[in-house]
Protein backbone atom coordinates (compact mmCIF):
# COMPACT_ATOMS: atom_id res chain seq x y z
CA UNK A 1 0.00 0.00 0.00
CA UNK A 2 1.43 3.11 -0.91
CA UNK A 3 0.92 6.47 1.14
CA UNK A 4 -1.22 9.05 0.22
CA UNK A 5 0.02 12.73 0.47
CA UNK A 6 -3.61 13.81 1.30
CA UNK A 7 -3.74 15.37 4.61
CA UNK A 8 -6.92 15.04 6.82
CA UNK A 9 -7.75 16.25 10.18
CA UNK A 10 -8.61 13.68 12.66
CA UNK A 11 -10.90 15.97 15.22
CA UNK A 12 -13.24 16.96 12.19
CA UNK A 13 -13.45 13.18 10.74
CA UNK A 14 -14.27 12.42 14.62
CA UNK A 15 -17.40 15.01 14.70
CA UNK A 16 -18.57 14.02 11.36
CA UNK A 17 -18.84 10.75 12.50
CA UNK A 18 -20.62 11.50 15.51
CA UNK A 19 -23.52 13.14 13.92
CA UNK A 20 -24.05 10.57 11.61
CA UNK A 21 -23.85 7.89 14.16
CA UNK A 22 -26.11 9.82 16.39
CA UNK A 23 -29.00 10.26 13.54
CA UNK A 24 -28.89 6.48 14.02
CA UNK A 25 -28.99 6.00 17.68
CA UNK A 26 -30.95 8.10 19.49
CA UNK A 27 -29.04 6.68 22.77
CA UNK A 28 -25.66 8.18 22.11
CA UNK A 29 -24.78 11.21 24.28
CA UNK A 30 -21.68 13.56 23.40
CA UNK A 31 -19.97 15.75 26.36
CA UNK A 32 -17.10 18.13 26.52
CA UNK A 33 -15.38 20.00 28.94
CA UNK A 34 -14.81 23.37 27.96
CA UNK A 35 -13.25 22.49 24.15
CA UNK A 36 -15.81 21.26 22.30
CA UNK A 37 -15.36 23.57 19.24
CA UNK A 38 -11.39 22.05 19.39
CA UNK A 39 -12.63 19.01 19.35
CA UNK A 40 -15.50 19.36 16.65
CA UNK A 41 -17.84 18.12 18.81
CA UNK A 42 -19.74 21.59 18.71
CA UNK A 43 -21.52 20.27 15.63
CA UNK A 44 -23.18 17.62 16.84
CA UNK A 45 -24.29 20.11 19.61
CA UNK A 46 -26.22 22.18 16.91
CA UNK A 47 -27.59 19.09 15.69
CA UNK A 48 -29.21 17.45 19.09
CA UNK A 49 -28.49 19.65 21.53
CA UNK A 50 -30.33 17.55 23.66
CA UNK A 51 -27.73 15.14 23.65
CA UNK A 52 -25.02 17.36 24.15
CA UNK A 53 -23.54 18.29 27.91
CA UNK A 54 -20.67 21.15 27.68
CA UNK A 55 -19.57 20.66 31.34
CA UNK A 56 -16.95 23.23 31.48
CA UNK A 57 -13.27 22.99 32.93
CA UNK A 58 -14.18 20.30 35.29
CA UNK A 59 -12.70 17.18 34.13
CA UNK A 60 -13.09 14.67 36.60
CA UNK A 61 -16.89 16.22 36.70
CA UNK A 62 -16.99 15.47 32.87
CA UNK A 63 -15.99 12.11 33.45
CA UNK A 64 -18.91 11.22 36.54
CA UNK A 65 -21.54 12.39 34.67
CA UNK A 66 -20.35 10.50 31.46
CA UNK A 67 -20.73 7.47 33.55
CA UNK A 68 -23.75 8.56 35.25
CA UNK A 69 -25.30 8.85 31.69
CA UNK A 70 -23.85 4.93 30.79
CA UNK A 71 -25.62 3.66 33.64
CA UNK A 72 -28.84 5.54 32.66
CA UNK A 73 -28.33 3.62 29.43
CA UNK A 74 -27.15 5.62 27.22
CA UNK A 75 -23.50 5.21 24.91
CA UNK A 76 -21.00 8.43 25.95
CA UNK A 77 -18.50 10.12 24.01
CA UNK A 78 -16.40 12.23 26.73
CA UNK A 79 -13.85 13.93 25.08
CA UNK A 80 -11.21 16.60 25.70
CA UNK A 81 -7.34 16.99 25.87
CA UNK A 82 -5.50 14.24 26.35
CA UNK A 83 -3.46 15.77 29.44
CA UNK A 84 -6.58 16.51 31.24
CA UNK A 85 -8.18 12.73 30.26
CA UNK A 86 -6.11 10.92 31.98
CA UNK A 87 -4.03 12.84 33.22
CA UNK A 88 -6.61 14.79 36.09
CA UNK A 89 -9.06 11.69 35.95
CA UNK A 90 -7.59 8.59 37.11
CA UNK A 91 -9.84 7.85 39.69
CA UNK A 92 -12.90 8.45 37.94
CA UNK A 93 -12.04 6.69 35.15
CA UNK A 94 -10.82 3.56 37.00
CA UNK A 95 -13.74 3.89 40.07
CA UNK A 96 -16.46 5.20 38.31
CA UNK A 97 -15.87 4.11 34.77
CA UNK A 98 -13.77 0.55 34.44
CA UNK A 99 -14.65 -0.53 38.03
CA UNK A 100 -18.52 0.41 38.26
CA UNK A 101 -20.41 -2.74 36.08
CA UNK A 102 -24.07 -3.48 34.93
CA UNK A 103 -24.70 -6.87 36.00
CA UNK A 104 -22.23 -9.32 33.96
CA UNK A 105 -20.51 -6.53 31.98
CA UNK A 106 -17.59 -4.94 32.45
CA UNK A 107 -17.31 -1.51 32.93
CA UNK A 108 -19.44 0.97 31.93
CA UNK A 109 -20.18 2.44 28.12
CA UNK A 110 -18.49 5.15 28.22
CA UNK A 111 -15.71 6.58 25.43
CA UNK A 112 -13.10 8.60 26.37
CA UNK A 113 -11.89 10.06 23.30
CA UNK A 114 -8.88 12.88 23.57
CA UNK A 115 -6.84 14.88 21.01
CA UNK A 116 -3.80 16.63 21.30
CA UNK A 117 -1.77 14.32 23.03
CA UNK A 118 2.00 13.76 22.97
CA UNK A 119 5.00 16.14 21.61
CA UNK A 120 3.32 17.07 18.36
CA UNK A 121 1.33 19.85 20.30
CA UNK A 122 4.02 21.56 20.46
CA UNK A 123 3.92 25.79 21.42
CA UNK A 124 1.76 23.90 24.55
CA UNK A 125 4.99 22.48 25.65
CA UNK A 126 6.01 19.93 28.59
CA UNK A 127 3.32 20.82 30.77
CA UNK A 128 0.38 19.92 28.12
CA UNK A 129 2.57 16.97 26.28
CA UNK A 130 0.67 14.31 27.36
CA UNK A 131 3.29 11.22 27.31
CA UNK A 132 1.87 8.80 29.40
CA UNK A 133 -1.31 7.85 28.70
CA UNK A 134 -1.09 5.00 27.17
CA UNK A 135 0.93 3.59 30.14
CA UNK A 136 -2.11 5.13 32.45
CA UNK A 137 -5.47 3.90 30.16
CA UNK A 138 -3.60 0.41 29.27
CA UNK A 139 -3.51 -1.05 33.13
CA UNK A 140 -6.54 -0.23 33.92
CA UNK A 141 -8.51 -3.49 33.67
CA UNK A 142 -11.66 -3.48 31.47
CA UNK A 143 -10.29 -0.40 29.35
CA UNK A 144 -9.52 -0.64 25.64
CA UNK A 145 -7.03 1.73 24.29
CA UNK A 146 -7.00 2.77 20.54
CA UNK A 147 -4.22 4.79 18.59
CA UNK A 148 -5.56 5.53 14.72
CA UNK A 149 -2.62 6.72 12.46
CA UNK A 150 -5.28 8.70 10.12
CA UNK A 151 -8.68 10.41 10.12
CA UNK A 152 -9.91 7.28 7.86
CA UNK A 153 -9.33 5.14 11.16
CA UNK A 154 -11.16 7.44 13.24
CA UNK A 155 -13.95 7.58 11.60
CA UNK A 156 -13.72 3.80 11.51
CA UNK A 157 -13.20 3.25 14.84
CA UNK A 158 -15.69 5.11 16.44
CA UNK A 159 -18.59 3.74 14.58
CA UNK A 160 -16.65 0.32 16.03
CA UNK A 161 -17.02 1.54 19.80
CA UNK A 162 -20.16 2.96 19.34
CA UNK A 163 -21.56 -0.29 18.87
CA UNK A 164 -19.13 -2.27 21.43
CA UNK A 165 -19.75 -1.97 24.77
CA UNK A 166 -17.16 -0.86 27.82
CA UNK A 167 -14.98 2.08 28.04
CA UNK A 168 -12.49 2.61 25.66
CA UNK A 169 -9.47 5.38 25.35
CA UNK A 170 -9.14 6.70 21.77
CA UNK A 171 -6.16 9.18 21.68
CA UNK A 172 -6.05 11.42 18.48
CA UNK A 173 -3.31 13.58 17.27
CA UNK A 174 -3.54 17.60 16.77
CA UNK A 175 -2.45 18.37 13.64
CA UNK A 176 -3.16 16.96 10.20
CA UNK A 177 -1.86 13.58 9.64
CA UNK A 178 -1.43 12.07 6.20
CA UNK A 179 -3.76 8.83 4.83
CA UNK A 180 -2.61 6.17 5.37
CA UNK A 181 -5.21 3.87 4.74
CA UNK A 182 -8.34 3.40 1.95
CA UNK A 183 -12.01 4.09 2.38
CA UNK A 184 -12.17 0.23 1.76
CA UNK A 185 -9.99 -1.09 5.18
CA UNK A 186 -11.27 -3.03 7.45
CA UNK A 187 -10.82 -2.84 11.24
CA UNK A 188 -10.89 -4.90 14.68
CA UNK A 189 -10.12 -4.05 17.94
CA UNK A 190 -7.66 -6.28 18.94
CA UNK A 191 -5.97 -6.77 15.33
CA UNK A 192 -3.14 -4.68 13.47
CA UNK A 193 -2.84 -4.38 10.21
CA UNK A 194 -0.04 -5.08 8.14
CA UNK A 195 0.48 -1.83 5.50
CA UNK A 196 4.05 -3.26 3.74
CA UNK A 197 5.39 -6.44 3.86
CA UNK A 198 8.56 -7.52 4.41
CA UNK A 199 11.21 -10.35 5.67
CA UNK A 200 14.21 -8.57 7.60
CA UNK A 201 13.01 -6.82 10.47
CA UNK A 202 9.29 -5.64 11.44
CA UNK A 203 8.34 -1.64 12.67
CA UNK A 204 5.48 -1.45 14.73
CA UNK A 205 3.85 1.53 15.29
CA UNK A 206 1.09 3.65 16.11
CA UNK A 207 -0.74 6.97 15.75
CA UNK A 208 1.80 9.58 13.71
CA UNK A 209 4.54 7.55 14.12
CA UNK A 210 3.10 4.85 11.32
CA UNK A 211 4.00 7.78 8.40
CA UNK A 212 7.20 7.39 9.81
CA UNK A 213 7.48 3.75 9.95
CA UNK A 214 6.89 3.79 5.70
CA UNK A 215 9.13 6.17 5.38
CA UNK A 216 12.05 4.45 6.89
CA UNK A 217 11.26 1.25 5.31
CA UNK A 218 11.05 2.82 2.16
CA UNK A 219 14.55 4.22 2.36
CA UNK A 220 15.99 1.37 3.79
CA UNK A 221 14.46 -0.77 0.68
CA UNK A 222 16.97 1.72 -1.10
CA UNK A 223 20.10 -0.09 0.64
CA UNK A 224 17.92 -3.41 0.04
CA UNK A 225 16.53 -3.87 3.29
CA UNK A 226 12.55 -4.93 3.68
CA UNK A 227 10.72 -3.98 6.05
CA UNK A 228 7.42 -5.45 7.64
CA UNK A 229 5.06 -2.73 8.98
CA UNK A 230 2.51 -2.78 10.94
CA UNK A 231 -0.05 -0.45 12.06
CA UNK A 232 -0.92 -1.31 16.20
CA UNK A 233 -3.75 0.50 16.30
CA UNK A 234 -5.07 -1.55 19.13
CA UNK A 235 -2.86 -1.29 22.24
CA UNK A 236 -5.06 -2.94 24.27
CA UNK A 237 -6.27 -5.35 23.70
CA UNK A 238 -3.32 -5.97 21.43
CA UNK A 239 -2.70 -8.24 18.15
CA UNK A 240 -0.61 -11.41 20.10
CA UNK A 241 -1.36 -13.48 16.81
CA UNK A 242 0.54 -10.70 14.14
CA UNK A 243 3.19 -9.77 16.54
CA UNK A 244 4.37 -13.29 17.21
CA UNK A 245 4.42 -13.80 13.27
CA UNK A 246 6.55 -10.67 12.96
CA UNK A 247 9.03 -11.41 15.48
CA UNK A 248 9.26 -15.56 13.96
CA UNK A 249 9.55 -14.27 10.72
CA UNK A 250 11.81 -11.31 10.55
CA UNK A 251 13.51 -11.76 13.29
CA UNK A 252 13.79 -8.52 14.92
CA UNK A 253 11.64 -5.37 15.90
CA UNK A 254 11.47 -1.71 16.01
CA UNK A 255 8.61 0.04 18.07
CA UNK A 256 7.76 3.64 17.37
CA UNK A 257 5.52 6.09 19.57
CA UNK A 258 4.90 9.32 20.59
CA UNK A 259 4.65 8.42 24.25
CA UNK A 260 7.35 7.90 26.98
CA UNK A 261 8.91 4.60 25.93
CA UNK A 262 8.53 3.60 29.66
CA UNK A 263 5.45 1.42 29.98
CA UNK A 264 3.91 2.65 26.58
CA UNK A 265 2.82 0.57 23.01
CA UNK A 266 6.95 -0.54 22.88
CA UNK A 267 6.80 -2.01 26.22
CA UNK A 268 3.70 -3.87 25.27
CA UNK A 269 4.98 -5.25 22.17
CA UNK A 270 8.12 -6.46 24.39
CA UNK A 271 5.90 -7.97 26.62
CA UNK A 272 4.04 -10.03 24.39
CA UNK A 273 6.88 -10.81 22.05
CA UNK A 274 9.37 -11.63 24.99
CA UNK A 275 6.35 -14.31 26.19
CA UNK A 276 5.84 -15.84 23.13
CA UNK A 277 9.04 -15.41 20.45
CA UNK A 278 11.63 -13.31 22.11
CA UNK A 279 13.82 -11.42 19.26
CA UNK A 280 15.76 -7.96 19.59
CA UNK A 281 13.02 -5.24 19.99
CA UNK A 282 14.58 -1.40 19.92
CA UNK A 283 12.07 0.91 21.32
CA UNK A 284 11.87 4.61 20.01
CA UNK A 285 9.78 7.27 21.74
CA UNK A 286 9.98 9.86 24.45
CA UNK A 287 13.08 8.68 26.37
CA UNK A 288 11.65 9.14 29.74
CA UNK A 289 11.96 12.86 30.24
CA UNK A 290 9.47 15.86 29.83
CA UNK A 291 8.80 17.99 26.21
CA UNK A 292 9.36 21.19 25.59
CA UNK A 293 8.06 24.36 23.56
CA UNK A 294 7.68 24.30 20.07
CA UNK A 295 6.25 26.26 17.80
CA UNK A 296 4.15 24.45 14.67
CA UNK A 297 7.36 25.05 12.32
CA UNK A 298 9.87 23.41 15.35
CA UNK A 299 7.77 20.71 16.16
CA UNK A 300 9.86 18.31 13.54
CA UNK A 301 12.56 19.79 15.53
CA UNK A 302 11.35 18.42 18.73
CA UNK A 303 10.97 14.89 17.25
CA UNK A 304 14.39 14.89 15.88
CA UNK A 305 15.68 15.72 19.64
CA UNK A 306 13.46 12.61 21.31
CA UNK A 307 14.97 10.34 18.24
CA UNK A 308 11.45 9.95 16.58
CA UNK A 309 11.76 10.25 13.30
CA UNK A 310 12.37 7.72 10.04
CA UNK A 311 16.43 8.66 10.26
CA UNK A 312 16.17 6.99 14.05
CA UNK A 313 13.81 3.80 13.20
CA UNK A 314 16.22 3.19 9.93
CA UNK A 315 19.14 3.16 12.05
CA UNK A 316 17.91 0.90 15.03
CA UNK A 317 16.40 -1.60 11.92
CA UNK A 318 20.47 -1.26 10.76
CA UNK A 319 21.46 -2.21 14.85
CA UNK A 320 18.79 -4.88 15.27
CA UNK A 321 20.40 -6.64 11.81
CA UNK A 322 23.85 -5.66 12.86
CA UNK A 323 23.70 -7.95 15.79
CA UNK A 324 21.29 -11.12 14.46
């Protein structure tokens, strides 16, 4: 599959997809806290505005009475940044969210769906870079946690969880991201999905970082190196099946995120692969220290410094084949 130069935004594909979703089911509810235009949640607002709770800056509020509507019935989309959800919500999420059950099911139907997460917002610096989310979202039993690399997968993905039940965590990006996948892809929770084949080393990644990921195999099939890559969509739960083929197969891996590599979507891979097919597994992302500010045109800059880029994931493919 080769990579599309289109550029789509994944907040608006997110509020499209609401409203149509929501002129199906009259039992999905939509909340924000304070940034719904940001989100594009605003327009489903103007569309049932009976459906449609602006809570203000009162996160952990935002959360309660997303669950409080779940238990009523109904199938809520809670969304804001991603440093606020988790990161000022813990305890609601796990209490009153993953913890709290109807009868045999697990958790509560609430989505938790946030945007500007990791380095890539940028002028919002360390403070607002949420890193460690995934880590947060991903042991916190009965929550499902999503990472789409394009706006084709979020529209895609939330017509999935509107129609699953539980809480899930759906982290999108800020800026524009490029397609990466057709209209005609399918998608499971649980499965990734291989976008280039490939028999000397596997990159896994997720969210932004899967751009990156082609790009690095591409250059490295200049100097006659191929690369399997796979988009992880699904952190958790995540594809055991495809990640044990990967690591029998090509015999090494490289995991890309933009996330603190401690406890994030590398660590999981190692986990699984490590338990089922151990091979060397080189993990890029944030290495375990705090972003900075950076303005839109810097923000390639700030990659560059944390090693996340295509230059970085070609040269630990180079180490992992080095040493095999």
């Amino acid at each position: 599959m080769t990579m599309s130069e289109q550029l789509t935004d994944m907040r608006t594909e997110y509020g499209k997809a609401l409203i149509e979703i929501g002129k199906e089911n009259p039992n999905l509810v939509v909340l924000g806290a304070d940034t719904t235009d940001s989100l594009k949640t605003s327009g489903f607002g103007k569309q049932f505005p009976e459906r449609f709770f602006n809570v203000g800056i009162a996160e952990a509020n935002l959360v309660t009475i997303a669950a409080g509507l779940a238990y009523a019935g109904k199938i809520a989309f809670a969304s804001t940044y991603a440093i606020f959800l988790p990161g000022r919500c813990v305890d609601q999420i796990r209490n009153q969210i993953c913890y709290a059950s109807l009868g045999d099911k697990k958790g509560l139907n609430v989505k938790l769906v946030t945007s500007h997460a990791g380095l890539s917002v940028g002028a919002d610096g360390g403070s607002h870079q949420q890193i460690e989310d995934i880590a947060i979202m991903r042991s916190i039993p009965n929550m499902r946690v999503l990472i789409p690399s394009d706006g084709i997968t979020v529209s895609k993905l939330t017509w999935i969880i509107s129609q699953q039940y539980g809480p899930f965590y759906m982290r999108m990006a800020r800026s524009k991201t490029p397609v990466i996948h057709s209209d005609s892809q399918e998608f499971t929770i649980g499965k990734g999905i291989t976008i280039r084949d490939g028999a000397d080393c596997t990159i896994a990644a997720c969210g932004i970082t899967v751009k990156m990921a082609l790009e690095a195999a591409e250059s490295l099939k200049q100097e006659g190196i191929s690369c399997r890559v796979l988009d992880m969509f699904s952190i958790k739960p995540i594809d055991l099946e495809l990640l044990e083929k990967a690591a029998r197969e090509t015999g090494g891996i490289v995991t890309c995120e933009e996330h603190n590599i401690m406890g994030g979507f590398g660590s999981a891979v190692s986990e699984v692969v490590s338990e089922t097919y151990p091979v060397p597994i080189r993990r890029i992302g944030v290495p375990d220290i705090f972003g900075e500010s950076a303005r839109d045109n810097e923000i390639a800059l700030l990659f560059e410094k944390h090693g996340i880029t295509s230059i970085n994931i070609a040269k630990k493919v180079k180490e992992i084949r080095s040493k095999s």
